[in-house]
PDB file of N, CA and C in Angstrom:
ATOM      1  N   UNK A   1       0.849  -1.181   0.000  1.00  0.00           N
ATOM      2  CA  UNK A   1       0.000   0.000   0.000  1.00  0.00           C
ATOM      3  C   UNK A   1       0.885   1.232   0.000  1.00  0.00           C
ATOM      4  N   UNK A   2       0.275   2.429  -0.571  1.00  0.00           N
ATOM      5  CA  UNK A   2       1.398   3.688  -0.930  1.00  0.00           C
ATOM      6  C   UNK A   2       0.711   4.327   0.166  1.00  0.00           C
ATOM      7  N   UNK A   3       1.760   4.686   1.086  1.00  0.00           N
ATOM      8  CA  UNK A   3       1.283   5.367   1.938  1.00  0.00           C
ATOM      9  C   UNK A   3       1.029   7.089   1.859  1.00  0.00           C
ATOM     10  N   UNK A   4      -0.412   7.472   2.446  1.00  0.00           N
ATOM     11  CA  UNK A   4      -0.862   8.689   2.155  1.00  0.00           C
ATOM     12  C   UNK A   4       0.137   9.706   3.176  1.00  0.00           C
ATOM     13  N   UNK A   5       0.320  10.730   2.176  1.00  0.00           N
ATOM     14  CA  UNK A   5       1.117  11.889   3.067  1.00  0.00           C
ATOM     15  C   UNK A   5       0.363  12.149   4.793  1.00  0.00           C
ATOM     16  N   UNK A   6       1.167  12.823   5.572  1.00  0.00           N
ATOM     17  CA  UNK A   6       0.469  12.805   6.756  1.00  0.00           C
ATOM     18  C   UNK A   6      -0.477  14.002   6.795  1.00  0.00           C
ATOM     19  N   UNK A   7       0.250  15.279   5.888  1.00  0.00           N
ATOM     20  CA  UNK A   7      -0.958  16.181   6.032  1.00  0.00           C
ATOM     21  C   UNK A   7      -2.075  15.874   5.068  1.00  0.00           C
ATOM     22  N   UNK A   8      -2.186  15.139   4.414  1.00  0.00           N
ATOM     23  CA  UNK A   8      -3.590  14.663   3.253  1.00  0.00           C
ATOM     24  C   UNK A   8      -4.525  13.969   4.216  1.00  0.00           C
ATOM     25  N   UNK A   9      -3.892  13.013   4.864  1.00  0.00           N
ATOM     26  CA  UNK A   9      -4.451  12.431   5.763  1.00  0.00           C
ATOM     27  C   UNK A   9      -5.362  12.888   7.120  1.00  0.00           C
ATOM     28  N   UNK A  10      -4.394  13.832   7.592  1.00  0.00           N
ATOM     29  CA  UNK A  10      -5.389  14.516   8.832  1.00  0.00           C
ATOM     30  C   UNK A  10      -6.036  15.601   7.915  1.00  0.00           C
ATOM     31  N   UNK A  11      -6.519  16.221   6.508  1.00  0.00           N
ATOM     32  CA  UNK A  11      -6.956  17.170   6.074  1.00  0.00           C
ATOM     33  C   UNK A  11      -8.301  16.202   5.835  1.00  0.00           C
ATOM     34  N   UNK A  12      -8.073  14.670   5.171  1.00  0.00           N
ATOM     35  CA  UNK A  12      -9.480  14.127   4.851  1.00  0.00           C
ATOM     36  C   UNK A  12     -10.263  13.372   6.154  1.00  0.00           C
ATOM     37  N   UNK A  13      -9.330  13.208   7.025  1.00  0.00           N
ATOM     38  CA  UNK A  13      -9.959  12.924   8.497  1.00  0.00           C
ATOM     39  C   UNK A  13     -10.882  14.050   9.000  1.00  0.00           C
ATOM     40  N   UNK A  14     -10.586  15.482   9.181  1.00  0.00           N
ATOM     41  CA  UNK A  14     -10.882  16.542   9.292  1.00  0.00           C
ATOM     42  C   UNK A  14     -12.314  16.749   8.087  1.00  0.00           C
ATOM     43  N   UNK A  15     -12.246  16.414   7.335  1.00  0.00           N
ATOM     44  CA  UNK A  15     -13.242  16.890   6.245  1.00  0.00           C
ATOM     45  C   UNK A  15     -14.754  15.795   6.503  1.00  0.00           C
ATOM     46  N   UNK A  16     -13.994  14.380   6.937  1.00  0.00           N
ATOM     47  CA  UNK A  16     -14.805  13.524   7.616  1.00  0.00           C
ATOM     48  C   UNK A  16     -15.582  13.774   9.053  1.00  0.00           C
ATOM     49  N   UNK A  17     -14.707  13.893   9.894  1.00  0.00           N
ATOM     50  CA  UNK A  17     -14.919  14.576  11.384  1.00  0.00           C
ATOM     51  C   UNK A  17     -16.618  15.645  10.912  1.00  0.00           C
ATOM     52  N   UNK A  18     -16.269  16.295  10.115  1.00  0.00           N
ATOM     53  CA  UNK A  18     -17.061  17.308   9.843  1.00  0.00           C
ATOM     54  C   UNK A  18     -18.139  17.476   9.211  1.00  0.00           C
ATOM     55  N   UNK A  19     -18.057  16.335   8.235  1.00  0.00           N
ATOM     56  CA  UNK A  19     -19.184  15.338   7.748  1.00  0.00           C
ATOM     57  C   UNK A  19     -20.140  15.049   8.370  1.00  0.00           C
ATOM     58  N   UNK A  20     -19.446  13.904   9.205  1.00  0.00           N
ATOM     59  CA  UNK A  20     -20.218  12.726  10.021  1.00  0.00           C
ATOM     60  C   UNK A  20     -20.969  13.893  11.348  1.00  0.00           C
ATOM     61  N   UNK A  21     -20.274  14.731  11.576  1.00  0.00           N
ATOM     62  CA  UNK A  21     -20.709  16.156  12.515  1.00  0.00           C
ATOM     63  C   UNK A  21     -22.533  16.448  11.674  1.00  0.00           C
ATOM     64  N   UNK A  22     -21.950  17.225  11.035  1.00  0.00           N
ATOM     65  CA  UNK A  22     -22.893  18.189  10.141  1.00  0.00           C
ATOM     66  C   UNK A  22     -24.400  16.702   9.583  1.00  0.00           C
ATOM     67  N   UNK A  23     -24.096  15.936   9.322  1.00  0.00           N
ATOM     68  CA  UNK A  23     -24.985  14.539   9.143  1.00  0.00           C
ATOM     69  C   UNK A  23     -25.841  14.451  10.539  1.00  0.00           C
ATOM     70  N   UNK A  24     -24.834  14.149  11.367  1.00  0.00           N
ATOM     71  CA  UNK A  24     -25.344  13.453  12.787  1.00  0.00           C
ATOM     72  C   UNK A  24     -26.372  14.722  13.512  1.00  0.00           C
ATOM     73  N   UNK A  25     -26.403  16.084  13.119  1.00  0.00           N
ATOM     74  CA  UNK A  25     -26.755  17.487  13.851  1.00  0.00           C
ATOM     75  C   UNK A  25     -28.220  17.480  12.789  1.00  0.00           C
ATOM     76  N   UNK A  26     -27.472  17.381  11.386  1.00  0.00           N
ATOM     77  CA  UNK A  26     -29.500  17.849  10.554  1.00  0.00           C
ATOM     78  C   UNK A  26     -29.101  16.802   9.172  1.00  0.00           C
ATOM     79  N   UNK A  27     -29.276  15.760   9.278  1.00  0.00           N
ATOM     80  CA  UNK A  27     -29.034  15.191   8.017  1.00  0.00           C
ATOM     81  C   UNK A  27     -29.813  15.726   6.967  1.00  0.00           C
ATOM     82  N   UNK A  28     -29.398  15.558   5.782  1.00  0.00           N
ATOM     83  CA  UNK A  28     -30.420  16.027   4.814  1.00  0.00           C
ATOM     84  C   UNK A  28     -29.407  15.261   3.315  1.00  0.00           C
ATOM     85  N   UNK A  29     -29.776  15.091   2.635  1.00  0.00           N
ATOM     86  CA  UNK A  29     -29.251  14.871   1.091  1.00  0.00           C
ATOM     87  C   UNK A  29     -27.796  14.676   1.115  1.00  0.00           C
ATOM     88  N   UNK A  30     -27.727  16.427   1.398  1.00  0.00           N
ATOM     89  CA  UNK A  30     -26.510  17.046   0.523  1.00  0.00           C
ATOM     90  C   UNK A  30     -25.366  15.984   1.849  1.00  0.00           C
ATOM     91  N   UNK A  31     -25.691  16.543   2.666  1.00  0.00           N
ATOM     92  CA  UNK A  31     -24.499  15.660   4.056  1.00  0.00           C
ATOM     93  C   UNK A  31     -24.618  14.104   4.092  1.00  0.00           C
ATOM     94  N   UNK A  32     -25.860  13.613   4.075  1.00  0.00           N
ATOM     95  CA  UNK A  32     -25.317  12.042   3.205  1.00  0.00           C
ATOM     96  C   UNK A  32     -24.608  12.183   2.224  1.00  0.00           C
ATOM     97  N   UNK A  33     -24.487  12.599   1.603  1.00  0.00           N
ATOM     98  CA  UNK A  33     -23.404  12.406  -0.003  1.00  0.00           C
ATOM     99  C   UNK A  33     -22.586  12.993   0.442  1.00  0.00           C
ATOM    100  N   UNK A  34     -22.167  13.827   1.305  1.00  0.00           N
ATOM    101  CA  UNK A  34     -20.681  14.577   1.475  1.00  0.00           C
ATOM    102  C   UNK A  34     -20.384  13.186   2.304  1.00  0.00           C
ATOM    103  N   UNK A  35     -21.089  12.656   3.488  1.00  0.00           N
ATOM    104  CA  UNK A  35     -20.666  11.844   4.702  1.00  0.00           C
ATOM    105  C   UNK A  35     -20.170  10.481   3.397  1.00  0.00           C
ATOM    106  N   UNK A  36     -20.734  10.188   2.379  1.00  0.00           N
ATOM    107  CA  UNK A  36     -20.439   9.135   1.741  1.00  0.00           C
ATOM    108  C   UNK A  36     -19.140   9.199   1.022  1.00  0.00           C
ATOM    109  N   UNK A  37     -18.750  10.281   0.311  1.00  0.00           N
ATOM    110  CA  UNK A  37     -17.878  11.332  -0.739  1.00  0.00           C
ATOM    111  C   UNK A  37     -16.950  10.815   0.536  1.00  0.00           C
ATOM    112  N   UNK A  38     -16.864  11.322   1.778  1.00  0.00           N
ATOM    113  CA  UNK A  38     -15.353  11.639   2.440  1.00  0.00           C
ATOM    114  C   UNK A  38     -15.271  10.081   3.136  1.00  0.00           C
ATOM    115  N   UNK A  39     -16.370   9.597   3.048  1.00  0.00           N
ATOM    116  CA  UNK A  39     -15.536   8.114   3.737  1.00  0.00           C
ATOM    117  C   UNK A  39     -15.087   7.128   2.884  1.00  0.00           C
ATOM    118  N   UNK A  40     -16.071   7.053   1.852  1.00  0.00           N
ATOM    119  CA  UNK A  40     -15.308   6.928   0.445  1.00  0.00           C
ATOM    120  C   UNK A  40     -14.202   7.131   0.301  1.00  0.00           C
ATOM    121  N   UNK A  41     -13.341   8.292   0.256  1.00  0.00           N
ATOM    122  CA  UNK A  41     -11.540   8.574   0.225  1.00  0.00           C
ATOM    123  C   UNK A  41     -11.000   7.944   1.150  1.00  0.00           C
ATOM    124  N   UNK A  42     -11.485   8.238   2.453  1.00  0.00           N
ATOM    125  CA  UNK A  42     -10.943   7.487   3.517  1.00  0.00           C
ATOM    126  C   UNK A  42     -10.506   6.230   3.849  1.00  0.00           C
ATOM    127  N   UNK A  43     -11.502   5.650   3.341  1.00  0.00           N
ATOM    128  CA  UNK A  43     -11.365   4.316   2.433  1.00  0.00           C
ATOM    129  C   UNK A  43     -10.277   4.151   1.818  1.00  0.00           C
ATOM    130  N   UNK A  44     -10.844   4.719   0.829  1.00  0.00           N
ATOM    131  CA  UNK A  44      -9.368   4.542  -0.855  1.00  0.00           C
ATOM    132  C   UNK A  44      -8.049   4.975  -0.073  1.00  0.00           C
ATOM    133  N   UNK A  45      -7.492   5.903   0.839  1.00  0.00           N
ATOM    134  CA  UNK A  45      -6.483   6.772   1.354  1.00  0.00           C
ATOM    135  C   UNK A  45      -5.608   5.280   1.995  1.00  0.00           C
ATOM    136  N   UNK A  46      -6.451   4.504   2.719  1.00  0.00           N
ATOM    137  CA  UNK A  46      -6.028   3.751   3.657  1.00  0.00           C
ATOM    138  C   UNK A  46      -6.112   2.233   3.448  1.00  0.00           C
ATOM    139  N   UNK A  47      -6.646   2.039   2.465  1.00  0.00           N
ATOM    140  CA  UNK A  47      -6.608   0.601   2.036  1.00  0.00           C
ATOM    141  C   UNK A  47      -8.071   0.018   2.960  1.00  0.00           C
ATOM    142  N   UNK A  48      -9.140   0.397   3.285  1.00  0.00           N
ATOM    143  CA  UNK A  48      -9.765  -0.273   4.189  1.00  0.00           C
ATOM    144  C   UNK A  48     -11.352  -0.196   3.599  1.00  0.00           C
ATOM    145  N   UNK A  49     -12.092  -1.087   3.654  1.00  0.00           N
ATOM    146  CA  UNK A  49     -13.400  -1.471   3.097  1.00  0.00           C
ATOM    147  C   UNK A  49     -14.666  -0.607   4.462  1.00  0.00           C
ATOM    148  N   UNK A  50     -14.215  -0.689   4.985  1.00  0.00           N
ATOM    149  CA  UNK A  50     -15.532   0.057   5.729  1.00  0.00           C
ATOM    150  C   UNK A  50     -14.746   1.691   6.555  1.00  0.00           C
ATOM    151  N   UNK A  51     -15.700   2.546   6.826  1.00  0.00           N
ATOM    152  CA  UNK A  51     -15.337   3.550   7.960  1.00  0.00           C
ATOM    153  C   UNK A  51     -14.673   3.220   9.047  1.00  0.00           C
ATOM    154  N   UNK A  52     -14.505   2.281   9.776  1.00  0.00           N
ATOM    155  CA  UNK A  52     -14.478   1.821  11.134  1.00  0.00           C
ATOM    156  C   UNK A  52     -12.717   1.459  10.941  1.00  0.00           C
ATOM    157  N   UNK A  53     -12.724   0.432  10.313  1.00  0.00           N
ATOM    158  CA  UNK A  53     -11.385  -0.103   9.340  1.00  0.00           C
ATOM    159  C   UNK A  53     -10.821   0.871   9.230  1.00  0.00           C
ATOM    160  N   UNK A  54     -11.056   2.124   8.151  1.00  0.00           N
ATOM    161  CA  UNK A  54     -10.314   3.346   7.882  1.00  0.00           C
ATOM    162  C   UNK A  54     -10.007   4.277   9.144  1.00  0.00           C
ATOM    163  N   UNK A  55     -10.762   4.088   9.858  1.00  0.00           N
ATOM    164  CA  UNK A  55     -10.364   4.799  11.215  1.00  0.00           C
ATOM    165  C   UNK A  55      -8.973   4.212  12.165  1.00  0.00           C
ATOM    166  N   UNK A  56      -9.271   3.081  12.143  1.00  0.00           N
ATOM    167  CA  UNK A  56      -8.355   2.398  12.772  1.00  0.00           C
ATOM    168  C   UNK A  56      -6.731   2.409  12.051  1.00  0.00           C
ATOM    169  N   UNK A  57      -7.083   2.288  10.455  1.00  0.00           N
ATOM    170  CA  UNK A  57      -5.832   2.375  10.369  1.00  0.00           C
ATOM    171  C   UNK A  57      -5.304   3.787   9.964  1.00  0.00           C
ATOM    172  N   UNK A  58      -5.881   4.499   9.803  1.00  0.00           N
ATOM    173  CA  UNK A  58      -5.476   5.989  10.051  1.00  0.00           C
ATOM    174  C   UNK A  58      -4.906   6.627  11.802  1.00  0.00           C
ATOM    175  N   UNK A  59      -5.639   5.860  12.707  1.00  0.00           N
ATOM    176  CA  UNK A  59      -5.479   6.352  14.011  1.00  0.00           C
ATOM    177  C   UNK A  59      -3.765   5.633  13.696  1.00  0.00           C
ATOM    178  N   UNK A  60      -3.366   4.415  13.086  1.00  0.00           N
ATOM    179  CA  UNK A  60      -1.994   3.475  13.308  1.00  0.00           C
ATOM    180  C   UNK A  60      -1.089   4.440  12.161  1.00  0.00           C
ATOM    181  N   UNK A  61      -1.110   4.880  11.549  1.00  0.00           N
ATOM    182  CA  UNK A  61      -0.697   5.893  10.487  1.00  0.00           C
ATOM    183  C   UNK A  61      -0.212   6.844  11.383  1.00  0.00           C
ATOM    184  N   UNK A  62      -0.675   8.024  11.657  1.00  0.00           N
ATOM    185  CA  UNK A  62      -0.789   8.842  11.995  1.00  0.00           C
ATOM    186  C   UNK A  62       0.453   8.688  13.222  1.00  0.00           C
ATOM    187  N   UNK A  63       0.252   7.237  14.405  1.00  0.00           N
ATOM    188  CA  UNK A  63       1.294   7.232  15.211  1.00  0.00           C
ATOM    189  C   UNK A  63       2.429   6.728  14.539  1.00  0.00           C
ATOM    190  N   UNK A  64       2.832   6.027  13.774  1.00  0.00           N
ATOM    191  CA  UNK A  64       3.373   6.037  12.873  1.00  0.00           C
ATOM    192  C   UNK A  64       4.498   7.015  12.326  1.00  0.00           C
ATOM    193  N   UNK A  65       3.273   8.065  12.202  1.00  0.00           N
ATOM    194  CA  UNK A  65       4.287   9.379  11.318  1.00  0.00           C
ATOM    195  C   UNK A  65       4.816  10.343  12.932  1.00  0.00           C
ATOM    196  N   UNK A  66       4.340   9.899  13.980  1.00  0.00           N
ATOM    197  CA  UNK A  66       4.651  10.835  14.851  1.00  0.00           C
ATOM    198  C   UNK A  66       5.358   9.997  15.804  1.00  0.00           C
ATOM    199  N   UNK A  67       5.846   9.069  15.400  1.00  0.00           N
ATOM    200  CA  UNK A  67       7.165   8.064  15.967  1.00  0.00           C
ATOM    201  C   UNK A  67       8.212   8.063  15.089  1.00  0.00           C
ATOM    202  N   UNK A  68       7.895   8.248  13.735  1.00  0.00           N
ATOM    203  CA  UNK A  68       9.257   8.596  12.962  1.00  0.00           C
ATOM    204  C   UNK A  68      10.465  10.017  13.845  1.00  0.00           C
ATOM    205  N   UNK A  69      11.706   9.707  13.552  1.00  0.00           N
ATOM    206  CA  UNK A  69      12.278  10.867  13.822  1.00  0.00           C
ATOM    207  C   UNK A  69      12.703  11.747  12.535  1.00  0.00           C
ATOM    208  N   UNK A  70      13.765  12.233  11.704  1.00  0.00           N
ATOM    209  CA  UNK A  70      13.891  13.307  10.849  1.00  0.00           C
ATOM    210  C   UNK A  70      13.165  12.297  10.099  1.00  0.00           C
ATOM    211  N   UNK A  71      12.927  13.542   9.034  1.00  0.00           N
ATOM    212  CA  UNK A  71      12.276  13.096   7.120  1.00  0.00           C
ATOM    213  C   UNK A  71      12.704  14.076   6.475  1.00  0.00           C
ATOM    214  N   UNK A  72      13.593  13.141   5.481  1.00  0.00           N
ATOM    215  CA  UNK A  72      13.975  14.128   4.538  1.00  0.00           C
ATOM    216  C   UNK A  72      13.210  14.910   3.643  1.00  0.00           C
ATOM    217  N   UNK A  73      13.407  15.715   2.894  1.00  0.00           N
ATOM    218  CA  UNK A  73      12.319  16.441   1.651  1.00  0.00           C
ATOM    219  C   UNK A  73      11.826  15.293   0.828  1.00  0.00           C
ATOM    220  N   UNK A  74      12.595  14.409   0.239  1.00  0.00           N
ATOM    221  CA  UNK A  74      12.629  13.128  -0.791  1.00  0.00           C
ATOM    222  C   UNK A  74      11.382  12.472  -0.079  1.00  0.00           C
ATOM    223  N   UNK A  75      11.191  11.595   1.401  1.00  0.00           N
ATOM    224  CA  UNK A  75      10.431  11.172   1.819  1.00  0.00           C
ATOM    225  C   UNK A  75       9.437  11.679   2.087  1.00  0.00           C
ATOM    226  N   UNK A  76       8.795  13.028   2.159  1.00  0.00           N
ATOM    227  CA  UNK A  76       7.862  13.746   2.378  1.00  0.00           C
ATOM    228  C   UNK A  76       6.754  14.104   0.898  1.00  0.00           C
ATOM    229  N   UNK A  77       7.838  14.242  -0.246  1.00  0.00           N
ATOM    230  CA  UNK A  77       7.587  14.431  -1.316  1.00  0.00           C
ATOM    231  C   UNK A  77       6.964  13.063  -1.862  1.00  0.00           C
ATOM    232  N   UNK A  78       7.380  12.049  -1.727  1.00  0.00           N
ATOM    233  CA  UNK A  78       6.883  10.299  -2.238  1.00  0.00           C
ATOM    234  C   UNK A  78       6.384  10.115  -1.664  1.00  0.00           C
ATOM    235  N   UNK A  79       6.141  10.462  -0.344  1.00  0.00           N
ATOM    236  CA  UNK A  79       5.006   9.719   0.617  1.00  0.00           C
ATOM    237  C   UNK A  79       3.450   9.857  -0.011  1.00  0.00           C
ATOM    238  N   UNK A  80       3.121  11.181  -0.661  1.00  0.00           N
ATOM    239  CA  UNK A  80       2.106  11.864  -1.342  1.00  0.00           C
ATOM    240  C   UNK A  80       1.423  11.143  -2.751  1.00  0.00           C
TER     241      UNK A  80
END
């Protein structure tokens, strides 16, 4: 699996967060299809078939990138 940059990652987590927010407060149409649209990527981002899955391995990602020590430009740039 190609791993997703770390800021793409917390930007479509964030876009999700905000989703599943805005859904869960007044659902209507448009926020089902956004809530579907961003878990959908989330999905694709992370290799994982359901929301729950993508969560999990985004939460393991994420520590991941914040247990690494330096990164060069090269690795920051391919990670993407």
């Amino acid at each position: 699996m190609i791993l997703p940059a770390e800021k793409e990652l917390r930007a479509v987590l964030a876009r999700f967060a905000q989703a599943r927010l805005d859904h869960d407060v007044r659902p209507t149409g448009y926020t089902s299809r956004l809530l579907e649209d961003t878990t959908y990527t989330l999905c694709v981002m992370t290799g994982a078939r359901t929301a729950e899955q993508a969560l999990r391995t985004a939460d393991a990602l994420l520590d991941r990138y914040a247990g690494r020590s330096a990164v060069s430009v090269e690795d920051e740039t391919l990670a993407a």
